[in-house]
Protein backbone atom coordinates (compact mmCIF):
# COMPACT_ATOMS: atom_id res chain seq x y z
CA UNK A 1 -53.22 -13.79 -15.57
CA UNK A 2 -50.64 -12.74 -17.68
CA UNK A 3 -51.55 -9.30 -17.66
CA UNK A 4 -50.79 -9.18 -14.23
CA UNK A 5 -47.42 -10.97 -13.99
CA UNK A 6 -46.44 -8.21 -15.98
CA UNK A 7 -47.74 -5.29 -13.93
CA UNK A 8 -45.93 -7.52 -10.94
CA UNK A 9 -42.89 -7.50 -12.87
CA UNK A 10 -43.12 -3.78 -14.04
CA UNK A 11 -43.86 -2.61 -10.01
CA UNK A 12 -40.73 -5.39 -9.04
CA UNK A 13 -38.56 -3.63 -11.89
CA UNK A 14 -39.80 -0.26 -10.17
CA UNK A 15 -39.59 -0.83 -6.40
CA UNK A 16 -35.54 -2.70 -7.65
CA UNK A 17 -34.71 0.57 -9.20
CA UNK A 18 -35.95 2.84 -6.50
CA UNK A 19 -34.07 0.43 -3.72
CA UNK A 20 -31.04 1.12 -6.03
CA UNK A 21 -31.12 4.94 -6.28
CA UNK A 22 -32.28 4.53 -2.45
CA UNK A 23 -28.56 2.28 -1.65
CA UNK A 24 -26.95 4.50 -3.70
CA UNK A 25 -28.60 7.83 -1.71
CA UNK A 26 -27.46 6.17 1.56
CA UNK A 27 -23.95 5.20 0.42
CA UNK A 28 -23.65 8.28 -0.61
CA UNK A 29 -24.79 9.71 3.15
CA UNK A 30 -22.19 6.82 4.73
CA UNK A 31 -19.46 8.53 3.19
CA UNK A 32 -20.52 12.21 4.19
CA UNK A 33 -21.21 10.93 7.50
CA UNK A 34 -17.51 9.20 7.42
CA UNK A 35 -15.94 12.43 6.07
CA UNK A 36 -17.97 14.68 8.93
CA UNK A 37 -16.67 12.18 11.26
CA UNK A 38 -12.89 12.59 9.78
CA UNK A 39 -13.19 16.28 9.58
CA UNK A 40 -14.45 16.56 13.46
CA UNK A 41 -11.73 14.50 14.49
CA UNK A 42 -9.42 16.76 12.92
CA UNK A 43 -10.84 19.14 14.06
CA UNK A 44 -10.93 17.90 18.07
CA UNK A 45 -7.18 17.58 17.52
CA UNK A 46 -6.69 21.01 16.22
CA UNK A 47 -8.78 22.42 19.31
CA UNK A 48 -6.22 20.04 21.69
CA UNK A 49 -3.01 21.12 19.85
CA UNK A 50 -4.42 24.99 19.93
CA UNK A 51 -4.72 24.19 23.53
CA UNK A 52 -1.87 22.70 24.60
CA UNK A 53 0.00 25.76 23.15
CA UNK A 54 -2.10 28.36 24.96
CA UNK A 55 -0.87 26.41 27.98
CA UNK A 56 2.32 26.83 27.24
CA UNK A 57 2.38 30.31 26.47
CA UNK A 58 0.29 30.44 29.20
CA UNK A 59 2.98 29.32 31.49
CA UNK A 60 5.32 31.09 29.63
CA UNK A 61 3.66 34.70 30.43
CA UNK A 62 3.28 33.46 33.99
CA UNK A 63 6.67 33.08 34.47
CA UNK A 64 8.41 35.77 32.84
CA UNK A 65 5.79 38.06 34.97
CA UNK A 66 7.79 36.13 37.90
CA UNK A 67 11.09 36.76 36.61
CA UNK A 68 9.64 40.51 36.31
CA UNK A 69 8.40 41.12 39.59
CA UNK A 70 11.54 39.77 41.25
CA UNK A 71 13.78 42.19 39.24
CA UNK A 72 11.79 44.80 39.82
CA UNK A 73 12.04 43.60 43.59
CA UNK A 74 15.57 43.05 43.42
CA UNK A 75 16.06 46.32 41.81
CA UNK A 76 14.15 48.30 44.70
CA UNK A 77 15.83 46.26 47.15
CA UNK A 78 18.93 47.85 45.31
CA UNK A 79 18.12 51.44 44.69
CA UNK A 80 16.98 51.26 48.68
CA UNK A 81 19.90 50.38 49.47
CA UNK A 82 22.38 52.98 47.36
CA UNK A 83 19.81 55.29 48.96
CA UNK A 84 20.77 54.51 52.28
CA UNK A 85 24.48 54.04 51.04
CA UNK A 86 24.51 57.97 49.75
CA UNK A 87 22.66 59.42 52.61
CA UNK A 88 25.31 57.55 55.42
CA UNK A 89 27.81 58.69 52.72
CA UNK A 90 26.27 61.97 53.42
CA UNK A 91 26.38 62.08 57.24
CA UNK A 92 29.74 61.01 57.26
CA UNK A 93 31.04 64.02 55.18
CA UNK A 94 29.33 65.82 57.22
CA UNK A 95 30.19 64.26 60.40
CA UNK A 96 34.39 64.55 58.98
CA UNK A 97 33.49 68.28 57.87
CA UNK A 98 32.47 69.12 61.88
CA UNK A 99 35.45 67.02 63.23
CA UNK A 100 38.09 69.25 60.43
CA UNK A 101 36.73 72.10 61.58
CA UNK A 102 37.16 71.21 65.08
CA UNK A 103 40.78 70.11 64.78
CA UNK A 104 41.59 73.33 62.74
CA UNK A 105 39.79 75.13 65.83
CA UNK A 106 41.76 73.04 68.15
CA UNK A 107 45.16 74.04 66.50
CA UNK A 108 44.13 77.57 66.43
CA UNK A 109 43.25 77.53 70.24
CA UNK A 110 46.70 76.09 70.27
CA UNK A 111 48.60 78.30 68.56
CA UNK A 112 47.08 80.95 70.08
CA UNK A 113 47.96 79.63 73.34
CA UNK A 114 51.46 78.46 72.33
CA UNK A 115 51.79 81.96 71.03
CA UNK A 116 50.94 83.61 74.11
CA UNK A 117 53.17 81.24 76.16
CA UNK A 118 55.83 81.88 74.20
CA UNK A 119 55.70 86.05 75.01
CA UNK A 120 54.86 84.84 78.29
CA UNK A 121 58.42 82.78 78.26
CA UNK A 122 60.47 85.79 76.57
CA UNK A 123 58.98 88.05 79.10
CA UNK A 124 59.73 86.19 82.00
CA UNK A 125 63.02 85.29 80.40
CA UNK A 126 64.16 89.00 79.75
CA UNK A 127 63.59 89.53 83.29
């Protein structure tokens, strides 16, 4: 019998050794599980941080395309207008060329006439 209290002890001594390296092999997975679970957290915050910034920007780009497009509104609405600004300009240097021309026709016609009258006047005058 005391053979086999020893082979009990010897397996016991064993199977206490293996649970050991066994405890130790799953502390040892705890903590890389605990450190995986650390670095995905990190991680997940990164991702929301990275996120919150492409918002931003995001945002950013929309508005400055806003702030674009109304210039570039504003600055048609502009060039338009000089447009129409130059061409009345235009049509009224024209329309004041016609009228000068006119008057200096006018006074011509006038002169002329005056001219006439006054030969008309000496003639009748001499009489």
């Amino acid at each position: 019998m005391g053979v086999k209290v020893e082979e009990l002890e010897e397996a016991r001594a064993v199977l206490i050794k293996e649970l050991d390296v066994a405890t130790q092999r799953e502390d040892s997975l705890m903590e890389e599980i605990r450190k995986q679970e650390r670095s995905i957290a990190l991680l997940q915050h990164e991702l929301k941080e990275s996120q919150r910034k492409i918002d931003v920007e995001q945002e950013g780009k929309k508005n400055l395309e806003s702030s674009l497009l109304d210039l570039k509104r504003k600055f048609e609405d502009e060039h338009n207008k000089r447009t129409r600004e130059m061409t009345s300009n235009q049509q009224t240097s024209e329309k004041i060329s016609v009228l000068e021309k006119q008057v200096k026709l006018i006074l011509l016609n006038n002169a002329v006439w005056l001219s006439k009258a006054a030969k008309s006047l000496t003639w009748i005058l001499t009489f």
